[in-house]
C-alpha atoms as a PDB file:
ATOM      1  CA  UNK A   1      80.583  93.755 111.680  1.00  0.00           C
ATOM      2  CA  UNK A   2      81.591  97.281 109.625  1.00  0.00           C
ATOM      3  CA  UNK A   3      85.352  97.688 109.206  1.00  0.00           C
ATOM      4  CA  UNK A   4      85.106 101.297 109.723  1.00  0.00           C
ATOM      5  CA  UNK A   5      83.433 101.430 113.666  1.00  0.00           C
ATOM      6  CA  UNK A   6      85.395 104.186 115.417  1.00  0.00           C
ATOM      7  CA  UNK A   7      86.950 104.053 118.692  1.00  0.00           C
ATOM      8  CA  UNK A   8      86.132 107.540 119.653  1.00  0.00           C
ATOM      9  CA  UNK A   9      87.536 106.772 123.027  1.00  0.00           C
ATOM     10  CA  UNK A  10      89.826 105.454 124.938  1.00  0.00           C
ATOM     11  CA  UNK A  11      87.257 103.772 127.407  1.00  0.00           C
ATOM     12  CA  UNK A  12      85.904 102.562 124.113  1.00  0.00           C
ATOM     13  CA  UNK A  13      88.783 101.366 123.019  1.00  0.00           C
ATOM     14  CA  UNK A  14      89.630  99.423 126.462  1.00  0.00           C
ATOM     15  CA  UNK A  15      86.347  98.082 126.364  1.00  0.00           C
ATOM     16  CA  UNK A  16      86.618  96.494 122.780  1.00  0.00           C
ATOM     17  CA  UNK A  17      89.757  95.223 123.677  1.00  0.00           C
ATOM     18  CA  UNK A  18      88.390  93.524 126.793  1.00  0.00           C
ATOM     19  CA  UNK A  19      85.798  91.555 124.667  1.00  0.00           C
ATOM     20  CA  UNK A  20      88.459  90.163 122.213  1.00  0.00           C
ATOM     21  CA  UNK A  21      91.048  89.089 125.094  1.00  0.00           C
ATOM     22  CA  UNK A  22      90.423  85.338 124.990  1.00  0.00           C
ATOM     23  CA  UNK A  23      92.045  85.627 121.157  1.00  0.00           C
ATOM     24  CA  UNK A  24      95.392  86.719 122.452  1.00  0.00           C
ATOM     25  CA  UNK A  25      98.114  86.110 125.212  1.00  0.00           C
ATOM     26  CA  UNK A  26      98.082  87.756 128.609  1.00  0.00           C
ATOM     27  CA  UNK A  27     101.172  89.580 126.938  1.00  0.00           C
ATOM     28  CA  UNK A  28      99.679  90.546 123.760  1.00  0.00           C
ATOM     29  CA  UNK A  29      96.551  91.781 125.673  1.00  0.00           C
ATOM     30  CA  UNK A  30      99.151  93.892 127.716  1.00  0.00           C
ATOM     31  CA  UNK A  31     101.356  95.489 125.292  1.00  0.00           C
ATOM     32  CA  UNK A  32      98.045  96.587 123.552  1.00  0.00           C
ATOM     33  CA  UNK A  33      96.567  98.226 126.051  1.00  0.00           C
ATOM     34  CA  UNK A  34      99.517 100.014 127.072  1.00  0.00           C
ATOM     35  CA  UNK A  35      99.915 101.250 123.424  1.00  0.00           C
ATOM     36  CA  UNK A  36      95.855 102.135 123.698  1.00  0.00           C
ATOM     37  CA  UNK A  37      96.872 104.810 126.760  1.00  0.00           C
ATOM     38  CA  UNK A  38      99.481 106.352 125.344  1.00  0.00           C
ATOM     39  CA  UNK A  39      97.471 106.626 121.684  1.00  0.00           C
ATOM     40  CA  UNK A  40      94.660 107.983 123.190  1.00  0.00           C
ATOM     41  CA  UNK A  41      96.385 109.930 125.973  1.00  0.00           C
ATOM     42  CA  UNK A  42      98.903 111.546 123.183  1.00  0.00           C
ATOM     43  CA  UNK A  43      97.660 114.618 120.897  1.00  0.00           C
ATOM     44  CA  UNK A  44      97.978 111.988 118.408  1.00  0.00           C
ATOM     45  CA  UNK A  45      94.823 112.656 115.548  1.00  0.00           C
ATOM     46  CA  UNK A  46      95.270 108.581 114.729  1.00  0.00           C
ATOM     47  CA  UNK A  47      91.554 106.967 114.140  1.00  0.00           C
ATOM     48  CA  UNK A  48      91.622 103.677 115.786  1.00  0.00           C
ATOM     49  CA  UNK A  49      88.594 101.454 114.271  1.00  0.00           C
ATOM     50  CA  UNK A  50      87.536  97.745 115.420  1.00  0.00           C
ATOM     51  CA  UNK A  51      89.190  96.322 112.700  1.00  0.00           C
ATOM     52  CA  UNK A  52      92.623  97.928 112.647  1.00  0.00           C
ATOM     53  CA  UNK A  53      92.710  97.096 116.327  1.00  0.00           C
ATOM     54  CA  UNK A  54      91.955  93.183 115.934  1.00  0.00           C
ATOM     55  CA  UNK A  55      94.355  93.595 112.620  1.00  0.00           C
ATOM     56  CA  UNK A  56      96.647  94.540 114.999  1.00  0.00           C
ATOM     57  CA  UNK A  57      96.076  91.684 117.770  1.00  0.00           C
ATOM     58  CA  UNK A  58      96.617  89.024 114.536  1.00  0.00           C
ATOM     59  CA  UNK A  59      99.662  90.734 113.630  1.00  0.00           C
ATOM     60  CA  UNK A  60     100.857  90.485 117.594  1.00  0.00           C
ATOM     61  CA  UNK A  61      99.747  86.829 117.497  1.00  0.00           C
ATOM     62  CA  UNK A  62     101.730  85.869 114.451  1.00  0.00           C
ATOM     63  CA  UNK A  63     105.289  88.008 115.926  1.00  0.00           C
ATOM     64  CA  UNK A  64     104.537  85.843 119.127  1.00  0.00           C
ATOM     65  CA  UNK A  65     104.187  82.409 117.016  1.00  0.00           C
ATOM     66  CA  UNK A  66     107.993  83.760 115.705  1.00  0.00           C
ATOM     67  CA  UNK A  67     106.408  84.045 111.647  1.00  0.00           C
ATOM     68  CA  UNK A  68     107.914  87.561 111.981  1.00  0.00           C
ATOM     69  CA  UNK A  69     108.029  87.155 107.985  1.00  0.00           C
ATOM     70  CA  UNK A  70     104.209  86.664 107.916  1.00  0.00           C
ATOM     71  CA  UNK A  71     103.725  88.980 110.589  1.00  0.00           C
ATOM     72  CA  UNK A  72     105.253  91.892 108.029  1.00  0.00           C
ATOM     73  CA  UNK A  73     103.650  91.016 105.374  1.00  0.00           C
ATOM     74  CA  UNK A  74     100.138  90.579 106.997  1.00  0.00           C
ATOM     75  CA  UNK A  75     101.269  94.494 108.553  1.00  0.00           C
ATOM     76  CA  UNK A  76     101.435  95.769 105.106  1.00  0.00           C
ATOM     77  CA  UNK A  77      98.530  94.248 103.840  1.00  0.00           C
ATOM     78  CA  UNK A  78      95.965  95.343 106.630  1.00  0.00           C
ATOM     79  CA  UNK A  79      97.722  98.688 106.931  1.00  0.00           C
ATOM     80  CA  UNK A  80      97.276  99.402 102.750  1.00  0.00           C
ATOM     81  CA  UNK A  81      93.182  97.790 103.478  1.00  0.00           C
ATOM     82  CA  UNK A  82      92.421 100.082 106.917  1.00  0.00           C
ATOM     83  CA  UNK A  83      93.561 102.866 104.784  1.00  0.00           C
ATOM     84  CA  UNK A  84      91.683 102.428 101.563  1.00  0.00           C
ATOM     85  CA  UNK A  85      88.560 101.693 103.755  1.00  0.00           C
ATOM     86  CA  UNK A  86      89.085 104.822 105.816  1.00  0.00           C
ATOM     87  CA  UNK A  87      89.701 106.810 102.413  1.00  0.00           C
ATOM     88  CA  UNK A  88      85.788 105.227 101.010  1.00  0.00           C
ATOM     89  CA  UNK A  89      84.676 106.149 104.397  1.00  0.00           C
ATOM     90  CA  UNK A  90      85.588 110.040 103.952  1.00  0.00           C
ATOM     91  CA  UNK A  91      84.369 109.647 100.526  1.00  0.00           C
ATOM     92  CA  UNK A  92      88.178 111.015  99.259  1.00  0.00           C
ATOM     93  CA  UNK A  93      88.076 107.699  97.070  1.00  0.00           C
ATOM     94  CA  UNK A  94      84.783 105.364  95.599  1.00  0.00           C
END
């Protein structure tokens, strides 16, 4: 699995999230889709991969569990990783 697969899409997007929904809550798998439509119906110029977006869902899981402390920390780690990836990926750092 690449960490840098695109959602070009929001079909996509809704699609990828459908195949991970047995690894969250009805609610999670709500919110995120919700969030999904207004990303991709916004003029927003965010890059959603398959990895940020199941970063995401674990970060959703652990604020659910009530480790909001983990949660935040796990937030800044993936966040600083989906970056540095992204920045490899446009070749703007090796």
């Amino acid at each position: 699995m690449s960490d840098f697969i695109i959602l070009e899409n929001k079909e996509q997007a809704l699609k990828y999230l459908e195949s991970l929904k047995d690894t969250m809550s009805e609610n999670i798998y709500q919110k995120i889709q919700m969030g999904l439509h207004k990303s991709y119906d916004s003029d927003d110029e965010g890059i959603i991969t398959e990895k940020s977006l199941r970063d995401h869902i674990e970060y959703e899981n652990l604020i659910e569990l009530g480790k909001t402390k983990e949660a935040d920390v796990y937030k800044s780690e993936k966040m600083t990783e989906n970056m540095n990836i992204y920045l490899k990926a446009e070749g703007i750092v090796r």
